[in-house]
N, C-alpha and C. Protein backbone atom coordinates (compact mmCIF):
# COMPACT_ATOMS: atom_id res chain seq x y z
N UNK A 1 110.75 93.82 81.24
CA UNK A 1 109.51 93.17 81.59
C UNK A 1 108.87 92.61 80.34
N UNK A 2 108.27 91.63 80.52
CA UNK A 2 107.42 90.87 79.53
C UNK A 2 106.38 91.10 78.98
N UNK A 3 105.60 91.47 77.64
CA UNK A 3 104.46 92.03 78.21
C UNK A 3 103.52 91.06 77.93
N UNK A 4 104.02 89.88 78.26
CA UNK A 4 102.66 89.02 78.47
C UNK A 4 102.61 88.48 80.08
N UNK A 5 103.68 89.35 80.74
CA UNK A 5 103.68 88.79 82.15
C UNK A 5 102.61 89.35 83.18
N UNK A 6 101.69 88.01 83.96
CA UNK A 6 100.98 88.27 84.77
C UNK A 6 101.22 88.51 86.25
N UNK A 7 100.60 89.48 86.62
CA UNK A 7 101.07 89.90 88.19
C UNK A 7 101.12 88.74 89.29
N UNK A 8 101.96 88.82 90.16
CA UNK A 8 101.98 87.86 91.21
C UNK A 8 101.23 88.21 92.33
N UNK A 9 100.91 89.48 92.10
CA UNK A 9 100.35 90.17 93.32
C UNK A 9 98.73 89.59 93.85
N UNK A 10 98.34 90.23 94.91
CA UNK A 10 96.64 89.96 95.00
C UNK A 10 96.09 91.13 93.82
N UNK A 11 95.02 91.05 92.92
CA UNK A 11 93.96 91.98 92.47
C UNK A 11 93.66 93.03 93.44
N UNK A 12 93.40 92.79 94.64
CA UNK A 12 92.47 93.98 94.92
C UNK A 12 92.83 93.40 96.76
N UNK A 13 93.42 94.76 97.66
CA UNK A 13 93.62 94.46 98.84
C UNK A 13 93.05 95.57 99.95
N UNK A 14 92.89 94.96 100.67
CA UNK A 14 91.67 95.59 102.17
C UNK A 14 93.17 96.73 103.38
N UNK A 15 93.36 98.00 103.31
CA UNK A 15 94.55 98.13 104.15
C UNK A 15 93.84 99.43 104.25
N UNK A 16 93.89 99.45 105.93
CA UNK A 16 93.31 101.03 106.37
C UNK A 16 92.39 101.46 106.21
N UNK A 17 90.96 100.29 106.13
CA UNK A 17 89.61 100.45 106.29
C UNK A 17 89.49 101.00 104.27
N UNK A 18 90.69 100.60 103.74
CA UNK A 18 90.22 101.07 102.27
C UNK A 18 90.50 99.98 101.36
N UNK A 19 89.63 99.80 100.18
CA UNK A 19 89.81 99.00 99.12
C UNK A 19 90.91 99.62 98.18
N UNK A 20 91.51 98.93 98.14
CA UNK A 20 93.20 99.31 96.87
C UNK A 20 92.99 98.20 95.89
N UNK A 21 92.73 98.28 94.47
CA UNK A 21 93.35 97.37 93.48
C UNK A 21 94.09 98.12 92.91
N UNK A 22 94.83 96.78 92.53
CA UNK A 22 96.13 96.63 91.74
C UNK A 22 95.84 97.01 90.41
N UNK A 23 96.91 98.30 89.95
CA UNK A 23 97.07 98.81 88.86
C UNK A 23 98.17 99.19 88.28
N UNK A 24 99.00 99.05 88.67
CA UNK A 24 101.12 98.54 87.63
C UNK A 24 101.52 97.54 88.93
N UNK A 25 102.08 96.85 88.14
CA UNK A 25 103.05 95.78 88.90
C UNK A 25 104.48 95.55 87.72
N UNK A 26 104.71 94.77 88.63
CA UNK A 26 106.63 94.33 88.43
C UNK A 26 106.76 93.28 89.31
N UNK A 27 106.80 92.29 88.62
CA UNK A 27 107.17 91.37 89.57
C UNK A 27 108.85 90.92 89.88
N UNK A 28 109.58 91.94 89.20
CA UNK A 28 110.90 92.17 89.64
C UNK A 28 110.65 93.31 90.48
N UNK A 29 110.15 94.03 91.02
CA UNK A 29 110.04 95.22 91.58
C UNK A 29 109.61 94.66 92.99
N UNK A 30 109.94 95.75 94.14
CA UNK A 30 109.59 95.17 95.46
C UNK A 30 108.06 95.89 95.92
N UNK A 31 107.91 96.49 94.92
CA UNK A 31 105.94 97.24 95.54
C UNK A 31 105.78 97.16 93.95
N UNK A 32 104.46 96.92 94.09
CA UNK A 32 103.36 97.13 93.10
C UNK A 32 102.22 98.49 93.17
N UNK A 33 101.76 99.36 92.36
CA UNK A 33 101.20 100.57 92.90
C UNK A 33 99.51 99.73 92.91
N UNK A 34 98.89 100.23 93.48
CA UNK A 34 97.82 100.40 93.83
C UNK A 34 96.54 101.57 94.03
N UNK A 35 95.12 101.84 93.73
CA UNK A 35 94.15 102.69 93.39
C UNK A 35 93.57 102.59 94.52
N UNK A 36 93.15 103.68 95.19
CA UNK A 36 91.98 103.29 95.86
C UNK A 36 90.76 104.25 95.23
N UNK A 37 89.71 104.55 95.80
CA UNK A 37 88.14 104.71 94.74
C UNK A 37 88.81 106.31 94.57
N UNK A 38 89.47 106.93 95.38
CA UNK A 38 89.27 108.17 94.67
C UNK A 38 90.98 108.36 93.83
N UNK A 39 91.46 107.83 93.49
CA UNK A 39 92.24 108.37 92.20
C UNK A 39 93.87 108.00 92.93
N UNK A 40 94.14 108.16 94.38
CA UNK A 40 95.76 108.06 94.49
C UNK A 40 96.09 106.63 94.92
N UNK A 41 97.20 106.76 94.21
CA UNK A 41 97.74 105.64 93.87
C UNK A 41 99.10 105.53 95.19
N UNK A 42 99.25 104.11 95.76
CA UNK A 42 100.27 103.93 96.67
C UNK A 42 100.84 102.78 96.31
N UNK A 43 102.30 102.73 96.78
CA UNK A 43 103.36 102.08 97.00
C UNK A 43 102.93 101.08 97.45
N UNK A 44 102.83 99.88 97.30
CA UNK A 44 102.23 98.14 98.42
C UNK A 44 103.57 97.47 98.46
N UNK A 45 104.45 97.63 99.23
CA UNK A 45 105.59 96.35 99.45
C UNK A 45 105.06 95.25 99.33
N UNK A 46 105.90 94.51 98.51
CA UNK A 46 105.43 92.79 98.87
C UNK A 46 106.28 92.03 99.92
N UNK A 47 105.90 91.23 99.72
CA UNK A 47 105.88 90.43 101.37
C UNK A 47 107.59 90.21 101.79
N UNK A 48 107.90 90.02 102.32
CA UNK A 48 109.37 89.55 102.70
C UNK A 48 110.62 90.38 101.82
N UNK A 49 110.50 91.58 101.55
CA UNK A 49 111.19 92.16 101.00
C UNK A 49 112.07 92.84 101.53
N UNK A 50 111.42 93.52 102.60
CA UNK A 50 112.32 94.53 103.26
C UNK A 50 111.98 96.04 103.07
N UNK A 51 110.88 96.04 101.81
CA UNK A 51 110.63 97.23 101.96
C UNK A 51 109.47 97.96 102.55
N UNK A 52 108.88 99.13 102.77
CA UNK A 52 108.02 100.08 103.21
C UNK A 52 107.15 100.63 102.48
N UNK A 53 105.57 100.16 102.74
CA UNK A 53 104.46 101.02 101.74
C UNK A 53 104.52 102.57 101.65
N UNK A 54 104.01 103.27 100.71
CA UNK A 54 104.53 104.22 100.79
C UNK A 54 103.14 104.90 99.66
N UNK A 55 102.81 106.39 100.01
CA UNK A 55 102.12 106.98 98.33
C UNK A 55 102.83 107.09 97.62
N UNK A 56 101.98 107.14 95.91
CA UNK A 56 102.65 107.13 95.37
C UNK A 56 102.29 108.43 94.02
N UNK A 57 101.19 109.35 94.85
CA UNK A 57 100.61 110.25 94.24
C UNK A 57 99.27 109.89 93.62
N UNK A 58 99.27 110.46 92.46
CA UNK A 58 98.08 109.96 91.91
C UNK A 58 98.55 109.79 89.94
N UNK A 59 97.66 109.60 89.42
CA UNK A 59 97.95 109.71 87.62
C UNK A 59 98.89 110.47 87.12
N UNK A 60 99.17 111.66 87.70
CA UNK A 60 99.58 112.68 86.99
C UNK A 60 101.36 112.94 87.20
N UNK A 61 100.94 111.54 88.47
CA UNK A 61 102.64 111.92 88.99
C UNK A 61 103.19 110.66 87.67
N UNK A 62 102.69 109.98 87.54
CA UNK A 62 103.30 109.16 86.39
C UNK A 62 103.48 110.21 84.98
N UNK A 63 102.68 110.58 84.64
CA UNK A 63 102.79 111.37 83.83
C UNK A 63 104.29 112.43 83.76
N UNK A 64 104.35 112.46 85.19
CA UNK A 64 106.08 113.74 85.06
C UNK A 64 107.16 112.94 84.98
N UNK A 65 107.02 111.18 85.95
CA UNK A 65 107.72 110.66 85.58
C UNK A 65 107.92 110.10 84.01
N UNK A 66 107.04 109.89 83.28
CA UNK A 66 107.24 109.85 81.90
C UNK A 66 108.16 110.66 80.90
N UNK A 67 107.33 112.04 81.46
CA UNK A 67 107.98 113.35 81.38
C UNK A 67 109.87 113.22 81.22
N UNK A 68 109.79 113.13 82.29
CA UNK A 68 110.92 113.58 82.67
C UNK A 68 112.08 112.05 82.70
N UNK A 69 111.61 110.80 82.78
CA UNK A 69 112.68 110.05 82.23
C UNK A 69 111.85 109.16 80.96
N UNK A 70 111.11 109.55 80.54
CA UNK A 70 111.27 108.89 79.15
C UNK A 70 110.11 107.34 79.36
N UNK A 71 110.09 106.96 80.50
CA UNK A 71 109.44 105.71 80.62
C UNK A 71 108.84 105.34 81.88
N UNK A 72 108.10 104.44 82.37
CA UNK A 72 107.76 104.02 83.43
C UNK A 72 107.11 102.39 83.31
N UNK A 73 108.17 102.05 83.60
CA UNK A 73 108.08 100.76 83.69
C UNK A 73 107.27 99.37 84.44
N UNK A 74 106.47 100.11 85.38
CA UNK A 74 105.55 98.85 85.82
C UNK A 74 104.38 98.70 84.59
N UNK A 75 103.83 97.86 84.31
CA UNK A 75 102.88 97.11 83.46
C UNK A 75 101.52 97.47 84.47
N UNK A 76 100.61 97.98 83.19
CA UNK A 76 99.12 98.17 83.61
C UNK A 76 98.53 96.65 83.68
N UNK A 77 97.72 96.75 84.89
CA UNK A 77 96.04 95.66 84.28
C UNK A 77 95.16 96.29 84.06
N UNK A 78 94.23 95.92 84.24
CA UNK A 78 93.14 96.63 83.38
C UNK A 78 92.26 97.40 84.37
N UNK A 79 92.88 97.63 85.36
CA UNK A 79 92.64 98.81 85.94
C UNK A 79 93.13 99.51 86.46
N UNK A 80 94.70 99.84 85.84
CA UNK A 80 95.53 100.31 85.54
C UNK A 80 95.15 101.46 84.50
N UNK A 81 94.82 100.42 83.01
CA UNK A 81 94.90 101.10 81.76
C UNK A 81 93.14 101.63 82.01
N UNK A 82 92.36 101.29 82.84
CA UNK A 82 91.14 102.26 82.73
C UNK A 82 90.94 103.31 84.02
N UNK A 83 92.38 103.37 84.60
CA UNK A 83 92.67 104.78 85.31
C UNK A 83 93.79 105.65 84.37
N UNK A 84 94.00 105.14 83.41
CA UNK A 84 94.48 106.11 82.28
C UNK A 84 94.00 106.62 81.46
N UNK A 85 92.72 106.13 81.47
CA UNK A 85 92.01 106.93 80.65
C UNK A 85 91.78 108.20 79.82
N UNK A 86 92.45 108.52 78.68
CA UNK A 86 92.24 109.82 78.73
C UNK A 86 93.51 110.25 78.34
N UNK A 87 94.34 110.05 79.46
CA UNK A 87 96.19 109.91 79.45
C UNK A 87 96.88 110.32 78.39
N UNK A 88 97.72 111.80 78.60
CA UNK A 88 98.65 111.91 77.51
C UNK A 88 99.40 112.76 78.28
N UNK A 89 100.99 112.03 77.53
CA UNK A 89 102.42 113.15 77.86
C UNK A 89 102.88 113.07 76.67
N UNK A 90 103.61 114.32 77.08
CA UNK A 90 104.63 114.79 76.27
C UNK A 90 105.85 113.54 76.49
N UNK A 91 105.78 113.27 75.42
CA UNK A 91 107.84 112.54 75.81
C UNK A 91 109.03 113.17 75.00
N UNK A 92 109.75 113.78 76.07
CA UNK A 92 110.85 114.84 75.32
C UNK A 92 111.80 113.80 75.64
N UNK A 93 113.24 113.42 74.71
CA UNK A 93 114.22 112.98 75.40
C UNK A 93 115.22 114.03 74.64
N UNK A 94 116.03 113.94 75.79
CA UNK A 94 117.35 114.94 75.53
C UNK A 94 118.43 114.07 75.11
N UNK A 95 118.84 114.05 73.95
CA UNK A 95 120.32 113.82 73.35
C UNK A 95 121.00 114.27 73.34
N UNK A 96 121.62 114.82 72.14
CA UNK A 96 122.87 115.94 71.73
C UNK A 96 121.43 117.20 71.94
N UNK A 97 120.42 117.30 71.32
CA UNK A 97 119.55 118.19 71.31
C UNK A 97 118.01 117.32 71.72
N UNK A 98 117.32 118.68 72.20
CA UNK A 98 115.32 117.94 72.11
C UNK A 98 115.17 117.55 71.12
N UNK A 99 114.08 116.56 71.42
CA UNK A 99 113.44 115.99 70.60
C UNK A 99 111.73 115.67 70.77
N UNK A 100 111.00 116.07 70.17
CA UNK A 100 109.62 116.09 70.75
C UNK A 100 109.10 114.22 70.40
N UNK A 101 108.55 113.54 71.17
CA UNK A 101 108.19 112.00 70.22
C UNK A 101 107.05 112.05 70.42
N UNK A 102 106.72 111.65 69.86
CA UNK A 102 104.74 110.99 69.86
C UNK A 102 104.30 111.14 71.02
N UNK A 103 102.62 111.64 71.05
CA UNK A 103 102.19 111.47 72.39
C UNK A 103 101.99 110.10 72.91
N UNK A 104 101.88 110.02 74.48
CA UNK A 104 101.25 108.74 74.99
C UNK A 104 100.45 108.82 74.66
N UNK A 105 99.39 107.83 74.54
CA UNK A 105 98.01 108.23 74.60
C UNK A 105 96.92 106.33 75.06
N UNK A 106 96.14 106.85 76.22
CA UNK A 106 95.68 105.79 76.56
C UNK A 106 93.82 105.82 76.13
N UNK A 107 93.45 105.14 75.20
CA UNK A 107 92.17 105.31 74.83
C UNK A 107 91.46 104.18 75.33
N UNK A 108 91.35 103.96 77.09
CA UNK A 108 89.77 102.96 77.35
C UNK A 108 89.05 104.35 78.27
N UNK A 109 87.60 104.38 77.92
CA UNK A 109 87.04 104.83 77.99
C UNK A 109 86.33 104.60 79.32
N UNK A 110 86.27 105.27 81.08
CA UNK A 110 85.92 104.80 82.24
C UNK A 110 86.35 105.49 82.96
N UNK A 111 85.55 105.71 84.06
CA UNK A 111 85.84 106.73 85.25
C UNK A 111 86.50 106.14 86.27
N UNK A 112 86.71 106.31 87.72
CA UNK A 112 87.18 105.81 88.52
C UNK A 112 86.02 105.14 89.65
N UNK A 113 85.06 106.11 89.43
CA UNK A 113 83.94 105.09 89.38
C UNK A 113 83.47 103.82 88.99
N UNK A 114 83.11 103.57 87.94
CA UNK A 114 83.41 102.32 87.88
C UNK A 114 84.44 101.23 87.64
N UNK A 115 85.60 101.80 88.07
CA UNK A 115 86.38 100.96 88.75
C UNK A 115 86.25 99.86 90.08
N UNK A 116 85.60 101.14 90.74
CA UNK A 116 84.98 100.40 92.06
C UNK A 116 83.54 100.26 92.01
């Protein structure tokens, strides 16, 4: 992914009487995740894909995925990176042996409150 690439997606979408914006996308990817006001994050298929919306947990499940493979590849917007707020993993990768690497660490300062 690019990281000057902009989402194709809508910003911010109306599904199940709830407000969801967009916070990682891939526009090689067939869902983009999405926030709604209180913190969990879901799966949004895009259109003609074939695939199925779905949850997708909340912050913390990114965090194990980090954890545990090293990366996570959809791209924040910026309300994305101000539901990370705060944000840190461990990133272990396993080689021949552990290895401890640098923390993540996401420093914008914002609640999920004013998100919405």
């Amino acid at each position: 992914m690019k990281l000057d690439q902009q989402p194709s997606s809508p910003l911010e979408i109306t599904q199940r009487n709830k407000t969801l914006k967009l916070a990682f996308f891939d526009n090689e990817s067939s869902w983009d995740l999405y926030v709604d006001k209180d913190g969990a994050l879901s799966s949004i298929a895009k259109p003609n894909c074939g695939a199925k919306d779905s949850g997708f947990g909340d912050r913390n499940h990114i965090s194990r995925l980090i954890s545990r493979y090293g990366n996570f590849e959809y791209a924040p917007t910026n309300v994305g990176l101000r539901l990370m707020e705060g944000f840190h993993c461990d990133l272990t990768f396993i080689l021949n042996k552990k290895s401890t690497s640098p923390w993540l660490k996401f420093n914008v300062k914002t609640t999920i409150e004013e998100i919405f």
